[in-house]
C-alpha atoms as a PDB file:
ATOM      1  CA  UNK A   1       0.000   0.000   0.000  1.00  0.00           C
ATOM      2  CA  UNK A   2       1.090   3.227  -0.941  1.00  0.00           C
ATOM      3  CA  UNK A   3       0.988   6.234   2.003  1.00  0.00           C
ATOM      4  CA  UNK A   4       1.524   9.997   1.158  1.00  0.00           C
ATOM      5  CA  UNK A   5       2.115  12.513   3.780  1.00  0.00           C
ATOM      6  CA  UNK A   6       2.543  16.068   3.922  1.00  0.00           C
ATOM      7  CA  UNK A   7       5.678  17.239   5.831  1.00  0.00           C
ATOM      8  CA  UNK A   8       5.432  20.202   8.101  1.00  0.00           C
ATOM      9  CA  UNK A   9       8.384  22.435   9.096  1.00  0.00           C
ATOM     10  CA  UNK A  10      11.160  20.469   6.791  1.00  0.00           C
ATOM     11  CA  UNK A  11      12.375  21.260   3.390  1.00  0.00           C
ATOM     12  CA  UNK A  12      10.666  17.877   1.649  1.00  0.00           C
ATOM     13  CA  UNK A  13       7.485  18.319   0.866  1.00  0.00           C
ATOM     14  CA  UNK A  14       5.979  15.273   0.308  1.00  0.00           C
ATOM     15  CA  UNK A  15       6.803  11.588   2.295  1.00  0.00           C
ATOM     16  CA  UNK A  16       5.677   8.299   0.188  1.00  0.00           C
ATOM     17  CA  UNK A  17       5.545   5.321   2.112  1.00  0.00           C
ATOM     18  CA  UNK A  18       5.032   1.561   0.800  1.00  0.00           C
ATOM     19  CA  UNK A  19       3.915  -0.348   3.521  1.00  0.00           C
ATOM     20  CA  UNK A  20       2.668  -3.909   3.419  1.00  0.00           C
ATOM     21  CA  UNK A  21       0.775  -4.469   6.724  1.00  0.00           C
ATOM     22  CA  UNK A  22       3.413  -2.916   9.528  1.00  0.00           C
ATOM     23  CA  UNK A  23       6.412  -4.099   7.703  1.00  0.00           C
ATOM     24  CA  UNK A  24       7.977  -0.840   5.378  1.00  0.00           C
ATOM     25  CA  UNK A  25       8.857  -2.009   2.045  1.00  0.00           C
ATOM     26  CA  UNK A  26      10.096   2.080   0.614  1.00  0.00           C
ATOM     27  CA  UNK A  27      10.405   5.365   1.627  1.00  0.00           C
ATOM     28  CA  UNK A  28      10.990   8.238  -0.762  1.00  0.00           C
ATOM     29  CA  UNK A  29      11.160  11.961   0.636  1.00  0.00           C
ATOM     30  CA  UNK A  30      10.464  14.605  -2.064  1.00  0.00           C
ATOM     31  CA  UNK A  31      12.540  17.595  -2.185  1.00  0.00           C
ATOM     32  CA  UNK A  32      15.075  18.313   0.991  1.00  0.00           C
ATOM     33  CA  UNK A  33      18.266  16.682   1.410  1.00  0.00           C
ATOM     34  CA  UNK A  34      18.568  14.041  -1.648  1.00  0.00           C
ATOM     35  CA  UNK A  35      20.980  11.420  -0.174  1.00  0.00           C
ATOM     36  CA  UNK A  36      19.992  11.747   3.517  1.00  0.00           C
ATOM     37  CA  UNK A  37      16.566  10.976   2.270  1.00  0.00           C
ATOM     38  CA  UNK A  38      17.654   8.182   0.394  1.00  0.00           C
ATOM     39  CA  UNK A  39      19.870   6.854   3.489  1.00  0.00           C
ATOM     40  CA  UNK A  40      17.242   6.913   5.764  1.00  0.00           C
ATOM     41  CA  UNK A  41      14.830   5.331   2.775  1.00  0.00           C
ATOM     42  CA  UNK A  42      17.619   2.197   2.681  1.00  0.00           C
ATOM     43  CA  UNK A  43      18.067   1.963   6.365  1.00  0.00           C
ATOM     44  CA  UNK A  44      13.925   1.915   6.612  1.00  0.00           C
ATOM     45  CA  UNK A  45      13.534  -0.757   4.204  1.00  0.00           C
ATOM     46  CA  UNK A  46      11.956  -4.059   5.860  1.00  0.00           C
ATOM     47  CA  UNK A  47      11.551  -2.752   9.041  1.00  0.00           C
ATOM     48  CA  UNK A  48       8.540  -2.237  10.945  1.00  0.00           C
ATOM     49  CA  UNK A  49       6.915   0.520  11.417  1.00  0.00           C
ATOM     50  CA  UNK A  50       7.089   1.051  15.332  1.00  0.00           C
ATOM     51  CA  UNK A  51      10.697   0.055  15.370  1.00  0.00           C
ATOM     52  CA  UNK A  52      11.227   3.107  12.788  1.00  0.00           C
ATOM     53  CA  UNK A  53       8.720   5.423  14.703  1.00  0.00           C
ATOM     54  CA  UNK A  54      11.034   4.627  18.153  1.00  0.00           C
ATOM     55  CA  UNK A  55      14.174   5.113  16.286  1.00  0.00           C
ATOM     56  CA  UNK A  56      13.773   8.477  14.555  1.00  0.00           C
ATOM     57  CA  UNK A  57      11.043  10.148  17.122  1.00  0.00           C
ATOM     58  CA  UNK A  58      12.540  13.423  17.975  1.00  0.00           C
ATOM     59  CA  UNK A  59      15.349  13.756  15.432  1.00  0.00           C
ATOM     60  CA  UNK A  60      16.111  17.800  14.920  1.00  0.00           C
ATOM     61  CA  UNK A  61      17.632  19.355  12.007  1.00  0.00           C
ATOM     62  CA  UNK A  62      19.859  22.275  12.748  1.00  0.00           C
ATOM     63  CA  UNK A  63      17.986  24.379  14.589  1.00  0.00           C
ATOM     64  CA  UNK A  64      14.764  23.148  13.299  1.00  0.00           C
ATOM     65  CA  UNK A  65      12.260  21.493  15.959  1.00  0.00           C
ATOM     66  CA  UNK A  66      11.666  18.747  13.470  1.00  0.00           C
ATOM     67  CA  UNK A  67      13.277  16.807  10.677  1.00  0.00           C
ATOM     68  CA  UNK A  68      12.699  14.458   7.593  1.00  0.00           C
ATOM     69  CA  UNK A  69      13.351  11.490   9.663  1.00  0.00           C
ATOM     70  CA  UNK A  70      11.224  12.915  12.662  1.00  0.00           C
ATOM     71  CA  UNK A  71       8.478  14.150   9.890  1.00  0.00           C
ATOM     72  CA  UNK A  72       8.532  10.393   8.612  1.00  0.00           C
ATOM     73  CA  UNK A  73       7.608   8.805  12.418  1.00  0.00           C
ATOM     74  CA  UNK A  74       4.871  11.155  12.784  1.00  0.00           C
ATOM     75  CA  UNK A  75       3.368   9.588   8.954  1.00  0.00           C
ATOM     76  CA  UNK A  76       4.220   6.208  10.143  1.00  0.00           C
ATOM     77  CA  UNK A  77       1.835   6.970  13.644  1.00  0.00           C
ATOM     78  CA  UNK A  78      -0.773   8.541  11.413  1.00  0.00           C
ATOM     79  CA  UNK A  79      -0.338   5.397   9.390  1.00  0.00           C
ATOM     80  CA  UNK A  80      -0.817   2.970  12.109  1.00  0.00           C
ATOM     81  CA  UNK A  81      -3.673   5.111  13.919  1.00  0.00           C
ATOM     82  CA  UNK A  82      -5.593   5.174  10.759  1.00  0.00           C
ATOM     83  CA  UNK A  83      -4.746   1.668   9.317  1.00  0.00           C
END
């Protein structure tokens, strides 16, 4: 299943998600940082979904409150609240 979110407060502006039940098959951000959003894409890849959430929770960018990788753990709880 493909899941789009809408980033708030980060330079991507658009999160898509292909999840299969809890497990994360893909992750592409959309605009920001290209090859920090493809890292975190590869290091998300067959993991699931909590385990992501309760890695990345938190993560700041400079002197941002928020970052791609915290932006994705709040899609992946909208995910599983609304699944």
């Amino acid at each position: 299943m493909e899941y789009r979110f809408r980033p708030r407060g980060v330079c991507s502006s658009e999160i898509i998600i292909d999840i299969d039940g809890t497990t994360v098959k893909d992750v592409k951000f959309i605009g920001g940082c290209n090859g920090n959003g493809k890292g975190v894409g590869a290091l998300c890849r067959g993991r699931d979904a909590q385990e992501i959430i309760d890695v990345l929770k938190g993560t700041t960018c400079g002197f941002k409150s928020t970052s791609c990788p915290d932006q994705l753990s709040k899609a992946l709880e909208e995910y599983l609240k609304n699944k």
